[in-house]
Protein backbone atom coordinates (compact mmCIF):
# COMPACT_ATOMS: atom_id res chain seq x y z
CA UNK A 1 14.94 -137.93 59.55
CA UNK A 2 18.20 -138.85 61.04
CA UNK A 3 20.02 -141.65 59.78
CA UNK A 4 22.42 -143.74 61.29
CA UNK A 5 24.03 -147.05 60.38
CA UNK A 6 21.10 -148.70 61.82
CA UNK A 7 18.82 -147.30 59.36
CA UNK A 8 16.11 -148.97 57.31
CA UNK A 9 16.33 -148.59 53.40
CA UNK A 10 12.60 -147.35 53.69
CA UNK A 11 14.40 -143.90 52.87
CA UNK A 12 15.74 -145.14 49.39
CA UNK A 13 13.16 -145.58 46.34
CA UNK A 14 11.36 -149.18 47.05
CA UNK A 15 11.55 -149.95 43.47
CA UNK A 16 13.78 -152.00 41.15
CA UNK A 17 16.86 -153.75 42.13
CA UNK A 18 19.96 -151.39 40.96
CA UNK A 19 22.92 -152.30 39.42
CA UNK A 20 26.42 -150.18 39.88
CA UNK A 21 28.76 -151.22 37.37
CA UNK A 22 32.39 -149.90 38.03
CA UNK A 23 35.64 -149.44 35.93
CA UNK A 24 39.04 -149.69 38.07
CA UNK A 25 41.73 -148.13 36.87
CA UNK A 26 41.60 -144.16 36.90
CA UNK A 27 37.83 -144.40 38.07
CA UNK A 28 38.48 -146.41 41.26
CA UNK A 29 42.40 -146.90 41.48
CA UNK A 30 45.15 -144.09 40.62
CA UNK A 31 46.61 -146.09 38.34
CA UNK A 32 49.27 -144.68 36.04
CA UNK A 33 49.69 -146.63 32.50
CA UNK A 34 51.04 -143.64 29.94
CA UNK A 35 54.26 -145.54 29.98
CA UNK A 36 56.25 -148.69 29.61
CA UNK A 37 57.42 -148.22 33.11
CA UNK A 38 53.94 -147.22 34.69
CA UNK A 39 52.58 -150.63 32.96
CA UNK A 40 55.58 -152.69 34.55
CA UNK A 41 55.04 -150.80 37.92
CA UNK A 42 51.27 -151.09 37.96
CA UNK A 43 51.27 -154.56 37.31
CA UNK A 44 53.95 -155.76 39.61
CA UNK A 45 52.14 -153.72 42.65
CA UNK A 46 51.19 -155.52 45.62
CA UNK A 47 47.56 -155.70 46.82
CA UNK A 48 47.98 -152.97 49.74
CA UNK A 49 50.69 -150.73 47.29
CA UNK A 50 47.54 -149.98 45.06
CA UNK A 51 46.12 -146.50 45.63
CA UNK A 52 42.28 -145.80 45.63
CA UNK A 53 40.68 -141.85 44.56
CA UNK A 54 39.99 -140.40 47.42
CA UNK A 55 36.16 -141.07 48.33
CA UNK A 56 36.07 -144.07 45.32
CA UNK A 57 36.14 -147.04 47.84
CA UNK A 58 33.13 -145.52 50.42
CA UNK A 59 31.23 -144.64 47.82
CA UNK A 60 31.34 -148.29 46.66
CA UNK A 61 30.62 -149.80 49.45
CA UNK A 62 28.15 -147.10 50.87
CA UNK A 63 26.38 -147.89 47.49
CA UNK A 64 26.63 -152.03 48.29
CA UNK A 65 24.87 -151.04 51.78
CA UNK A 66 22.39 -149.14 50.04
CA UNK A 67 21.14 -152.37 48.36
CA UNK A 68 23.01 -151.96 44.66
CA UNK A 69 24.85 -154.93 43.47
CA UNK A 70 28.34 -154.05 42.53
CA UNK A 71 29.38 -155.48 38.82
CA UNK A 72 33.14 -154.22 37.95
CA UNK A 73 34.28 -153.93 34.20
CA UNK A 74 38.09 -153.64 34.03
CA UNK A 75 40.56 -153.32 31.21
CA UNK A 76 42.52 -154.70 33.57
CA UNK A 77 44.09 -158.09 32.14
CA UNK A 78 43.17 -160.85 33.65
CA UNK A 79 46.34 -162.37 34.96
CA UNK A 80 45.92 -159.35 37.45
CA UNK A 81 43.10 -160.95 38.85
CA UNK A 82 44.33 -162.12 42.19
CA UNK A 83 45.78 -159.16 43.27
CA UNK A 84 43.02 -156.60 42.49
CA UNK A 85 40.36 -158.80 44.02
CA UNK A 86 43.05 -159.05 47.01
CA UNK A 87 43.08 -154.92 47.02
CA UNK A 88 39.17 -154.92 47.06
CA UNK A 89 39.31 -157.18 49.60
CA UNK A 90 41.47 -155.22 51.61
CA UNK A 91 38.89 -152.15 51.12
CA UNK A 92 36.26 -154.03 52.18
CA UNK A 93 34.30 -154.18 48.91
CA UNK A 94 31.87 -156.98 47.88
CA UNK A 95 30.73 -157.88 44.46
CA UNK A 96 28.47 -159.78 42.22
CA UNK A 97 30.97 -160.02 38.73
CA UNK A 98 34.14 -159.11 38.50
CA UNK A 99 35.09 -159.16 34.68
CA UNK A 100 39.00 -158.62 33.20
CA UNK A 101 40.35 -158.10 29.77
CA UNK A 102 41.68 -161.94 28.67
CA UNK A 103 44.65 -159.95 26.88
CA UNK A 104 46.73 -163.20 26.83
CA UNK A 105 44.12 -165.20 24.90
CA UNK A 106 43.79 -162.08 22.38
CA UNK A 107 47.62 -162.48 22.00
CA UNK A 108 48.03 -166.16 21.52
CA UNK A 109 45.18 -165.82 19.03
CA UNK A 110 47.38 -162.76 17.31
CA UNK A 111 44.37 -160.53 17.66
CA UNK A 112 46.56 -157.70 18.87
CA UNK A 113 44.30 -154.98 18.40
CA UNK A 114 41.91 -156.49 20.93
CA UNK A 115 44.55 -155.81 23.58
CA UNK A 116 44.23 -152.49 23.48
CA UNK A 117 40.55 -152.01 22.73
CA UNK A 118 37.80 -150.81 24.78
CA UNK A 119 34.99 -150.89 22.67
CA UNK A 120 35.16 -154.34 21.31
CA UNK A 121 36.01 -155.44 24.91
CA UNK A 122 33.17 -153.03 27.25
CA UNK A 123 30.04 -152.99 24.83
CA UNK A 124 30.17 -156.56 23.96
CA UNK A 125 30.28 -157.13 27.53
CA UNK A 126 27.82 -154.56 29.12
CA UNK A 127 25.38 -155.84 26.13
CA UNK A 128 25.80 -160.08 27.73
CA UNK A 129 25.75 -158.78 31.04
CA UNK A 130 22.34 -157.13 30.37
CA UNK A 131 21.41 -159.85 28.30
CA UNK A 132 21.81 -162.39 31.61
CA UNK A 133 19.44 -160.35 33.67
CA UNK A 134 15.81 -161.91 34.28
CA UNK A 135 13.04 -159.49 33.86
CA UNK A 136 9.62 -161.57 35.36
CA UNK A 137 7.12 -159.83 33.48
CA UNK A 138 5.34 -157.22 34.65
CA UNK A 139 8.10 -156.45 36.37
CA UNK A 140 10.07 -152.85 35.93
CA UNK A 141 13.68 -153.03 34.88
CA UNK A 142 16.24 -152.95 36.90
CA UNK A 143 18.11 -149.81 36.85
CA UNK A 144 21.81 -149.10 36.69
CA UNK A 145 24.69 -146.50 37.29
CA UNK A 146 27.64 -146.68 35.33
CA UNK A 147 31.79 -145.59 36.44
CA UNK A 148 33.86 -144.67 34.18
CA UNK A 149 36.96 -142.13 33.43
CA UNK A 150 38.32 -140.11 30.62
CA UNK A 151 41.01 -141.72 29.72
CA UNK A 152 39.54 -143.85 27.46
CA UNK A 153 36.37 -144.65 26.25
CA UNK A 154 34.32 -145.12 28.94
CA UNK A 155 31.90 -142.18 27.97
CA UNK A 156 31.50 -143.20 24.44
CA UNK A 157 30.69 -146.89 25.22
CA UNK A 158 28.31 -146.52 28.31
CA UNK A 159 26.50 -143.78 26.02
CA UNK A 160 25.85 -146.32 23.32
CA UNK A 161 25.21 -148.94 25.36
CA UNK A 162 22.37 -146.74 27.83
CA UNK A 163 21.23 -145.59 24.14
CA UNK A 164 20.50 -149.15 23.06
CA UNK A 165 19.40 -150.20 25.99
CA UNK A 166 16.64 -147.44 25.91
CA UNK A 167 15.65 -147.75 22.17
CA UNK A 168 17.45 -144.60 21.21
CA UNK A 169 19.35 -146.27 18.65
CA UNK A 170 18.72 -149.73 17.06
CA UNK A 171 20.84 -153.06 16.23
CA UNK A 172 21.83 -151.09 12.47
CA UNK A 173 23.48 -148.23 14.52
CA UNK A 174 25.23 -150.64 16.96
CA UNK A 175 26.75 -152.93 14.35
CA UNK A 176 28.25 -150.08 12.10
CA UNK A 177 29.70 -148.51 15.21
CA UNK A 178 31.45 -151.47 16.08
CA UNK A 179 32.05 -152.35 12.46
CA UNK A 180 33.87 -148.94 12.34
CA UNK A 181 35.66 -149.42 15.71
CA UNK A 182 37.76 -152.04 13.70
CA UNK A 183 36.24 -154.70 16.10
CA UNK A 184 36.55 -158.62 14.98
CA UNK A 185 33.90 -160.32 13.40
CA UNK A 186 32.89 -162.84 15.96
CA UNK A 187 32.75 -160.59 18.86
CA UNK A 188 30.40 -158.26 16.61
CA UNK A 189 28.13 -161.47 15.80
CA UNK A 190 28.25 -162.21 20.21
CA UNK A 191 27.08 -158.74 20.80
CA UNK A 192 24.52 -158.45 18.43
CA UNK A 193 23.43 -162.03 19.79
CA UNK A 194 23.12 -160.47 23.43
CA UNK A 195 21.36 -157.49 21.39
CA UNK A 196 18.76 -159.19 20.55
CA UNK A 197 18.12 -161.12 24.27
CA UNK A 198 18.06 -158.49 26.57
CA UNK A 199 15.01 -156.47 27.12
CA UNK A 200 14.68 -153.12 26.09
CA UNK A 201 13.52 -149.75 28.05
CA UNK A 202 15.11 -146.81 29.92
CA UNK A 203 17.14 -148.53 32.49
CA UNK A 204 20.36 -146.67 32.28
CA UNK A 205 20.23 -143.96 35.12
CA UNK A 206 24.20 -142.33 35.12
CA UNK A 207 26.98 -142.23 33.56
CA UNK A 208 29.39 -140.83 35.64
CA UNK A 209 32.83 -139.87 34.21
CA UNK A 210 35.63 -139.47 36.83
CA UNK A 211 38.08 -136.31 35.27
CA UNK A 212 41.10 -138.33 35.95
CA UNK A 213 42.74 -136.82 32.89
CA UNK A 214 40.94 -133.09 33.89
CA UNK A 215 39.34 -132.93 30.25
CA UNK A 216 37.08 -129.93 30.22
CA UNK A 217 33.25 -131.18 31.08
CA UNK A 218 31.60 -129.93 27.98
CA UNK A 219 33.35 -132.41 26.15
CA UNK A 220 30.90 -134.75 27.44
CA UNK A 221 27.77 -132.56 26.79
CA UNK A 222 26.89 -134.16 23.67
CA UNK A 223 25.77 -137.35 25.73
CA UNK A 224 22.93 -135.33 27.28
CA UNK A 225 21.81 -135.09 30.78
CA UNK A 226 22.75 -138.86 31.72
CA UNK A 227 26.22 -138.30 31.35
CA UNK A 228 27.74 -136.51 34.35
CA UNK A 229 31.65 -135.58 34.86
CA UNK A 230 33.00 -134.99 37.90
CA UNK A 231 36.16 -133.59 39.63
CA UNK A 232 36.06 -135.96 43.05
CA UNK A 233 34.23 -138.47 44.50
CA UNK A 234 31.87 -136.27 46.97
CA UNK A 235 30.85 -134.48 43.72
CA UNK A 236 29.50 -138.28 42.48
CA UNK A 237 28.08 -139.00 45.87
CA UNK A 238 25.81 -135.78 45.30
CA UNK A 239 24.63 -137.41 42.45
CA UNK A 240 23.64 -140.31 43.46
CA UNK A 241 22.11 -139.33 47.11
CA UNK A 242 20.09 -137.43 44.99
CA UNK A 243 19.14 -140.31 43.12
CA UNK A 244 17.68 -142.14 45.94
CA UNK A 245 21.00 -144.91 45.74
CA UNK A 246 22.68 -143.69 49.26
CA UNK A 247 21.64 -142.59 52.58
CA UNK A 248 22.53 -139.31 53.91
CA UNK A 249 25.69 -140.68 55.93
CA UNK A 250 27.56 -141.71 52.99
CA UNK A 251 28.14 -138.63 51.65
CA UNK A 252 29.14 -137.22 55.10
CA UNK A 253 31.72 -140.09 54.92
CA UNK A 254 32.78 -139.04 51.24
CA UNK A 255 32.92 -135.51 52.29
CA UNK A 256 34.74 -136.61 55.34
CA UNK A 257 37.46 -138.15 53.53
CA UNK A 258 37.90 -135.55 51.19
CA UNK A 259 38.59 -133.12 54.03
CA UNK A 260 41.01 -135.31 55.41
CA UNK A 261 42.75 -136.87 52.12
CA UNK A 262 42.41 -133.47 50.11
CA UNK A 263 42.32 -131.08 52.76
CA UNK A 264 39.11 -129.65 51.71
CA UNK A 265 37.35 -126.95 54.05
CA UNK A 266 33.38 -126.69 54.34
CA UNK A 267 33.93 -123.78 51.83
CA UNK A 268 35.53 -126.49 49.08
CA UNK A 269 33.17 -128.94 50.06
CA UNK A 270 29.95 -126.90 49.45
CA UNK A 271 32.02 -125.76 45.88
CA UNK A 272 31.75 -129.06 45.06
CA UNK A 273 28.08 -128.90 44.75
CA UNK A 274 27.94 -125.81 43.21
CA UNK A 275 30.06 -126.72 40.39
CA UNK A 276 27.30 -129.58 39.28
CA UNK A 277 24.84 -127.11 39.90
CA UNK A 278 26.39 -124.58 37.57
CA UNK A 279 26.69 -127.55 34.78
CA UNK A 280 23.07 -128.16 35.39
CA UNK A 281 23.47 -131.63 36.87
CA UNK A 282 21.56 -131.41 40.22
CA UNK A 283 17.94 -130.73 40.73
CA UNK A 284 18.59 -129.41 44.31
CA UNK A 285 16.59 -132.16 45.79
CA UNK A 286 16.80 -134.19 48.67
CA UNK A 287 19.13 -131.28 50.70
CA UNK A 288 16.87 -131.60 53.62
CA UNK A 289 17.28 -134.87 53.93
CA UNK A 290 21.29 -134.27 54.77
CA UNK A 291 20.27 -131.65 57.19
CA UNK A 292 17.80 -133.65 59.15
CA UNK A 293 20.46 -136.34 59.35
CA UNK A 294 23.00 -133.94 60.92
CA UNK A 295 23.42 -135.94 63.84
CA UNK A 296 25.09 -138.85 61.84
CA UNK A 297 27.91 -136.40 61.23
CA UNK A 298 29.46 -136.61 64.83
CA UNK A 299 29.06 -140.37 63.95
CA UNK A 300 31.18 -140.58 60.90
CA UNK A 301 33.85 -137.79 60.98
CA UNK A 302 36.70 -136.36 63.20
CA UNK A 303 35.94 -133.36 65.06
CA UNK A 304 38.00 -131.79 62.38
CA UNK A 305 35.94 -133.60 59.39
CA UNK A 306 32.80 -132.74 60.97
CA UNK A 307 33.25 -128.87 61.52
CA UNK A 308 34.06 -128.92 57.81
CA UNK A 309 31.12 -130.89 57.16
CA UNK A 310 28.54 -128.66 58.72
CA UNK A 311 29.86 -125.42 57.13
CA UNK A 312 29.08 -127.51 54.23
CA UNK A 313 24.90 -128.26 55.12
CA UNK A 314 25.09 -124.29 56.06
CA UNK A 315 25.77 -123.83 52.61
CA UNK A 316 23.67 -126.55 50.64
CA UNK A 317 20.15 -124.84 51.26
CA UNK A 318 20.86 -121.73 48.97
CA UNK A 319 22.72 -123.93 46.75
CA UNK A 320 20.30 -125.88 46.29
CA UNK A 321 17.24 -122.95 45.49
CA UNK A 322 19.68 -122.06 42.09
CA UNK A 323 19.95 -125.92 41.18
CA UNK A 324 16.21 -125.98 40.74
CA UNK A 325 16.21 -122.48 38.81
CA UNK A 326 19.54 -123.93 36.40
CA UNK A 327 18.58 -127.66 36.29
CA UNK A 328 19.08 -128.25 32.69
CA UNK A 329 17.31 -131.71 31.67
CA UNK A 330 18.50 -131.52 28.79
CA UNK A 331 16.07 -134.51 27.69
CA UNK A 332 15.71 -133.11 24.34
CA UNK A 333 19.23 -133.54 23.66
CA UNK A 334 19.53 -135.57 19.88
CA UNK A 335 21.35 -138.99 19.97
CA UNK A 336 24.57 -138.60 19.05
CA UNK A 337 26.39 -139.49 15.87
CA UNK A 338 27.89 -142.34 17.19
CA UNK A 339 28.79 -144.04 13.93
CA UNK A 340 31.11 -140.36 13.25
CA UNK A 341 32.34 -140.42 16.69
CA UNK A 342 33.84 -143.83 16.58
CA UNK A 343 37.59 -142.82 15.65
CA UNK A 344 37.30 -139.97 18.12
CA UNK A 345 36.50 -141.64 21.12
CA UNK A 346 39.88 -142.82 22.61
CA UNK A 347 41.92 -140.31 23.56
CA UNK A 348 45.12 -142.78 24.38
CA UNK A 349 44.72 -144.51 20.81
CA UNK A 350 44.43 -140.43 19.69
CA UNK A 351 47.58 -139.79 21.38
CA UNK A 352 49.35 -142.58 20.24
């Protein structure tokens, strides 16, 4: 099967409608916060000054052609709105909700640990934003693939929200870990309300957890085999080709611009899959698929890109025998102690 832009989504799973929800900063912008100066700098950026990760923005919008509605969850405050949705714009991204931090209503309502928190800000949210979707019934539920990075708490939240969600831990669990997580009283009463709405089953597909920060991947081990870190974006692309979310060209054009932005040879590119093998993150699936759609290489790359890119498919197919004799499930992996891990979770608050 060769597939070209032209291409009917016959090749993707005809099942549920997907969701992709997205973080920004660190996940799909470099942004720099660590300091006074990186805030002031960040936030007085124009919309075409803002950098993307290499790979971040085709993978979002190769994901948007593939049929998944984009949602993005920034800590981002609000008052940046107009010039973020101006630097999406600018990339060529479309989205369905588009939801900031309202830092200046935390602060004229002195609730100044808000401003800073992601867990009373994300879960409350994810939980409302699940709550909103219709399920008909009879109907399966729609899926979703979370973004995050590691310089927060994007791990620790999507992991307790995709264990609610699935019935892996109930309402008790969720209210003492936000209880512990210091979070105000009224948002805890709005998320257990959403709690309670949205309906329940295994609907979380990925977490994937951009190493922005480089923290070693078996930190992230304890969230079990839905949680996946990765180093770059062709590594996440992998992922979720092999989930049945993109067509074969989009990762040529993540690999593409990895070749070109990082200077990665076929060699490095092929790497990249090995390195999820070797954590036990790929089943080694779907790698004939890329090779029959070869063609679509000349379509998408450079001549320079592309001779990169099919030293790459020479490698996959052996690759791809030791992902299905390393695949490691792990779908027997207990929940975690969330209610323990609550003061752990944020590495900047840990730093500070």
């Amino acid at each position: 099967m060769t597939l070209c832009r032209g291409a009917v989504h016959g090749s993707l799973r005809e099942t549920v409608h997907h969701i992709a929800r997205w973080d920004l900063d660190k996940t799909y912008l470099r942004t720099e916060f660590d300091t006074l100066r990186d805030l002031v700098r960040t936030a007085l950026e124009r919309a075409d000054e803002k950098r993307t990760n290499p790979g971040a923005m085709t993978l979002m919008r190769e994901m948007a052609r593939a049929d998944s509605e984009i949602h993005i969850l920034s800590g981002s405050p609000e008052q940046m709105r107009r010039r973020l949705e101006d630097k999406l714009r600018l990339d060529g991204i479309t989205w369905k909700s588009f939801t900031l931090k309202p830092n200046l209503k935390n602060a004229l309502r002195l609730r100044f640990r808000a401003i800073k928190d992601q867990l009373g800000y994300k879960l409350p949210m994810l939980l409302a934003a699940r709550a909103g979707i219709s399920v008909p019934e009879g109907e399966p539920l729609p899926r979703e693939t979370l973004f995050g990075d590691d310089a927060e708490a994007d791990a620790f939240v999507y992991s307790v929200y995709a264990d609610f969600v699935s019935g892996r831990i109930g309402e008790e669990t969720l209210v003492e870990v936000l209880e512990r997580g210091n979070v105000y009283e009224d948002v805890i009463e709005a998320a257990v309300h959403s709690a309670k709405k949205l309906v329940r089953g295994d609907a979380i597909e990925r977490v994937l957890i951009h190493l922005e920060g480089q923290s070693p991947p078996g930190d992230f081990h304890m969230y079990g085999a839905r949680a996946v870190p990765f180093y770059n974006y062709l590594q996440a692309a992998f992922v979720v080709f092999e989930d049945r979310r993109i067509f074969p060209e989009a990762v040529f054009r993540v690999g593409a611009e990895l070749v070109t932005a990082h200077r990665f040879d076929g060699d490095q590119l092929a790497r990249s899959y090995r390195d999820l093998v070797r954590r036990g993150h790929l089943r080694g699936t779907r790698i004939k698929d890329l090779q029959e759609s070869e063609d679509a290489v000349a379509q998408v790359a450079t001549p320079s890109e592309a001779k990169a890119l099919r030293v790459m498919l020479d490698r996959l197919p052996a690759l791809s025998e030791e992902a299905r004799g390393t695949f490691d499930a792990r779908l027997d992996t207990p929940v975690p102690d969330y209610v323990s891990l609550v003061g752990k979770h944020n590495k900047r608050r840990k730093k500070a």
